[in-house]
Protein backbone atom coordinates (compact mmCIF):
# COMPACT_ATOMS: atom_id res chain seq x y z
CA UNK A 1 85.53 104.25 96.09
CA UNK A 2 85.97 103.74 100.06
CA UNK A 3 87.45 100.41 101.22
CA UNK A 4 84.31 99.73 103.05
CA UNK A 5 82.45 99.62 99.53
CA UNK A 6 85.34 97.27 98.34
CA UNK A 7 85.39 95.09 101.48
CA UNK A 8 81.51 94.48 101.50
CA UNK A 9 81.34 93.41 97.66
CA UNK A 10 84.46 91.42 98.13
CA UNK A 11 82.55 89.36 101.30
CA UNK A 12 80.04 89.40 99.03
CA UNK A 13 81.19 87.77 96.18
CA UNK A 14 83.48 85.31 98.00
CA UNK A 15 80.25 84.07 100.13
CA UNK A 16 78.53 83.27 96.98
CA UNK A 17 82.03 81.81 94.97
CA UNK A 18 82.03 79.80 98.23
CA UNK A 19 78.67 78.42 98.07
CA UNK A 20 78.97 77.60 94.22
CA UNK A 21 82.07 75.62 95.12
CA UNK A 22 80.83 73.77 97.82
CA UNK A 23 77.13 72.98 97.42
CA UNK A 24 76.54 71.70 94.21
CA UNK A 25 74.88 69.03 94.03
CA UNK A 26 76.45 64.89 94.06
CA UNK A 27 76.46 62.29 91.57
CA UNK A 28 73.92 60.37 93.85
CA UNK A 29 71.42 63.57 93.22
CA UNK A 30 68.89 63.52 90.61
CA UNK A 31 70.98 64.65 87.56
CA UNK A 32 69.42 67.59 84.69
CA UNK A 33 67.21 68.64 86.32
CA UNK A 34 69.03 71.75 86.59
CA UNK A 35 68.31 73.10 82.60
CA UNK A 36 71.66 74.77 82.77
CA UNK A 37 69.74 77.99 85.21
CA UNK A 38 72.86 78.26 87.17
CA UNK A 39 75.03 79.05 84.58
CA UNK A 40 72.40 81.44 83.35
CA UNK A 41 72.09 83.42 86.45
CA UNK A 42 75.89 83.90 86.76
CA UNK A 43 75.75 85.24 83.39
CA UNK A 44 73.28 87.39 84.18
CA UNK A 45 74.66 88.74 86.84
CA UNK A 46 78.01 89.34 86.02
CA UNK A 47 76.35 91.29 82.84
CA UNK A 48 73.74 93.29 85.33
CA UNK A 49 76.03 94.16 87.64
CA UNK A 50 78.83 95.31 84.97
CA UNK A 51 76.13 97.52 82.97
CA UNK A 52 74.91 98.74 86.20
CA UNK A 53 78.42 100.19 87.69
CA UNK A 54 79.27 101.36 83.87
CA UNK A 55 75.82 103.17 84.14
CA UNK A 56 76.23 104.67 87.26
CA UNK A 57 80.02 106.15 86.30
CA UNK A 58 78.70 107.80 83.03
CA UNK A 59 75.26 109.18 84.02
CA UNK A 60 74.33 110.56 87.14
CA UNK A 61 70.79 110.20 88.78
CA UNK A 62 70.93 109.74 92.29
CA UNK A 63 68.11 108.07 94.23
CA UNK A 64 68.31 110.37 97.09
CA UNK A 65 71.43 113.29 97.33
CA UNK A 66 73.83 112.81 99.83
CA UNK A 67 75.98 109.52 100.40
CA UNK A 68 74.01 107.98 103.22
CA UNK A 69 72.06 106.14 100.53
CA UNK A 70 75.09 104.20 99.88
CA UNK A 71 76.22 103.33 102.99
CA UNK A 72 72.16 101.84 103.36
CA UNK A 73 72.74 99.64 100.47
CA UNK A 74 75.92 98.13 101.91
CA UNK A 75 74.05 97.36 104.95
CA UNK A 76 71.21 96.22 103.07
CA UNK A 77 74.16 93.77 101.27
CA UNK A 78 74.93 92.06 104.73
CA UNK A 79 71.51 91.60 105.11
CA UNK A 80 71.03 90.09 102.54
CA UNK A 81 74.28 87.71 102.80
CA UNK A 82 73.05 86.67 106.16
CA UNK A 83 69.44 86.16 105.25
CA UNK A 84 70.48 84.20 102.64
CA UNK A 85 72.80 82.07 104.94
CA UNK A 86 70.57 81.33 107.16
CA UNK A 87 67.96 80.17 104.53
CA UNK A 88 70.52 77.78 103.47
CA UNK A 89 70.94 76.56 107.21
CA UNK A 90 67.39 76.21 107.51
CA UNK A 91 67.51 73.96 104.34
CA UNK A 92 70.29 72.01 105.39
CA UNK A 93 71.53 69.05 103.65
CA UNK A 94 69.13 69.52 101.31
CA UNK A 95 70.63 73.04 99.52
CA UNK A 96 72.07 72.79 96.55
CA UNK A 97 72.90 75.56 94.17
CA UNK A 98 71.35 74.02 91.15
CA UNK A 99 68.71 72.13 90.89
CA UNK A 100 68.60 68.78 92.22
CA UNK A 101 66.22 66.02 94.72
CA UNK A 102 68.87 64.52 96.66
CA UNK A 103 68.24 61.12 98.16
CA UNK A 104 65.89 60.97 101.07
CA UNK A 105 65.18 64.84 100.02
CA UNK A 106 61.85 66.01 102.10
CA UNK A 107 60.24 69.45 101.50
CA UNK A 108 61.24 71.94 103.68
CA UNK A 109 58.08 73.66 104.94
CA UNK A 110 59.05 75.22 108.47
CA UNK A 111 61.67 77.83 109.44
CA UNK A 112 61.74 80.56 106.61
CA UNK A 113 59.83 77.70 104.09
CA UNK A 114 56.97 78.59 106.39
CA UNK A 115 56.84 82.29 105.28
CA UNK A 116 58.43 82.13 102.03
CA UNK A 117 59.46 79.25 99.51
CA UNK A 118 62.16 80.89 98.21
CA UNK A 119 63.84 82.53 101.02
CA UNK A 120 67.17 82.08 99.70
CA UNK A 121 66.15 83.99 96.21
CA UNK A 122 64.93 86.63 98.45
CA UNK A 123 67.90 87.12 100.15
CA UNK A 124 70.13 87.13 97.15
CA UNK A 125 67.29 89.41 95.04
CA UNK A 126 67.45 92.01 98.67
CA UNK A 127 71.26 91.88 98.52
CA UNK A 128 71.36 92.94 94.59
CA UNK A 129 68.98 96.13 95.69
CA UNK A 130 71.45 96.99 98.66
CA UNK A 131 73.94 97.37 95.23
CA UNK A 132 71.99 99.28 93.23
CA UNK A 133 71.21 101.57 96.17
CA UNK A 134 74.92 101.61 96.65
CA UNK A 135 75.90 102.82 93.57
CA UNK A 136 72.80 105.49 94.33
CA UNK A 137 71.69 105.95 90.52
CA UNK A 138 68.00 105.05 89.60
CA UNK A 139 69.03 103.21 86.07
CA UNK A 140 71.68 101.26 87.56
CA UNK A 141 69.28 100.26 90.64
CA UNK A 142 66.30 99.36 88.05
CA UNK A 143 68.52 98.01 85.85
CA UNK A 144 69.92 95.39 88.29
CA UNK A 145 66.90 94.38 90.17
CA UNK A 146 64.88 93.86 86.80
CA UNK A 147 67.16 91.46 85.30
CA UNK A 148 67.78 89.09 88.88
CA UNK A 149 64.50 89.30 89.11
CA UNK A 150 64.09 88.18 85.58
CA UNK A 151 66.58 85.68 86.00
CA UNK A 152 65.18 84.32 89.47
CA UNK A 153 61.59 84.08 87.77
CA UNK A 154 63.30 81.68 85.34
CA UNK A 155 64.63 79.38 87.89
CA UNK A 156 62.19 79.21 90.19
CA UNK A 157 60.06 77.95 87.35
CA UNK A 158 62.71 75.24 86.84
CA UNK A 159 62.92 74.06 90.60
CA UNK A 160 59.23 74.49 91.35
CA UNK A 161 58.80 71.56 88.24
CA UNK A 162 61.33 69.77 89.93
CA UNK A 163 59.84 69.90 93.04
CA UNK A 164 56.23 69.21 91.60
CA UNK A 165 57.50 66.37 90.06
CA UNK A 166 58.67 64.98 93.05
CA UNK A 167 56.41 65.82 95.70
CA UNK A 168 53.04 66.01 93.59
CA UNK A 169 49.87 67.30 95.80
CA UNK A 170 52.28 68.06 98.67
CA UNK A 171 54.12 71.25 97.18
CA UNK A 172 51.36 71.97 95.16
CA UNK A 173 49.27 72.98 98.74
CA UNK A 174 52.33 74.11 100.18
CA UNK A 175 52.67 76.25 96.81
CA UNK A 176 49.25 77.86 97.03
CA UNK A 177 49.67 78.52 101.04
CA UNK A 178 53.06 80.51 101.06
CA UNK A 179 54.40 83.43 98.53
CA UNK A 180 57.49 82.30 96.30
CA UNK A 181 59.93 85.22 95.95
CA UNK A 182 58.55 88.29 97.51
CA UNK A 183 57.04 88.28 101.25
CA UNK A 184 53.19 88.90 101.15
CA UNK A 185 53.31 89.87 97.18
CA UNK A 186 54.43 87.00 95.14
């Protein structure tokens, strides 16, 4: 494997370590709300992503010939990273990696929020399809996008009663007005 495959997943993985570390949320949030998602998702991932590489080392089906496909889903990676990044700017004191209403929290309906009320699941779902198109094998890519987005339809379920909860008729119109995961789809 080239070092640019290594150094991209590395970034990759530290920038979301990172964000685990430092943004959960404080004892001043609303506590349990989370359901234990978080842990769920890193499960799932780590389980996706190991099936996926084992997949793509023992059978191959390429998506397209050629290695340029790979070098599309690293760039589709960064995008992802820095989508999701600036989704969490956008959010602000307000991001938290589980699921919490922090004290004086307000819903977030401008920025990205305007297009998208997930934008930060978006970014993360568009940087695990950058990695299955890097490891340019159709199982492995199928494979890994079914079960994030699996695993992102389980939490978003989770917040959005959260944020029902807490913001009644407000998200409720904000709900039916802008797409949760998947620009101009769903």
């Amino acid at each position: 494997m080239d070092i640019i495959f290594i150094i991209t997943y590395a970034i990759w993985l530290i920038s979301e370590v990172t964000l685990n570390r430092m943004l959960h949320s404080k004892i001043t949030d609303r506590q349990h709300a989370d359901k234990n998602s978080l842990n769920i998702i890193w499960i799932v991932i780590v389980l996706a992503v190991s099936i996926a590489v084992t997949v793509s080392m023992m059978y191959y089906l390429p998506i397209v010939s050629g290695p340029v496909i790979r070098y599309i889903g690293l760039a589709v990676i960064f995008g992802g990273i820095l989508l999701r990044l600036a989704s969490i700017i956008t959010l602000g004191r307000f991001f938290t990696v589980d699921v919490t209403i922090r004290e004086g929290h307000q819903l977030k309906k401008d920025g990205l929020y305007a297009f998208l009320r997930h934008p930060s699941y978006f970014a993360s779902l568009l940087s695990f399809i950058g990695f299955g198109l890097s490891l340019n094998n159709w199982i492995s890519l199928v494979l890994v996008v079914a079960a994030i987005v699996t695993v992102f339809i389980l939490r978003i379920k989770v917040e959005e009663k959260v944020l029902t909860e807490q913001f009644g008729e407000e998200y409720i119109n904000y709900r039916n007005r802008v797409k949760g995961l998947i620009p101009f789809i769903w």
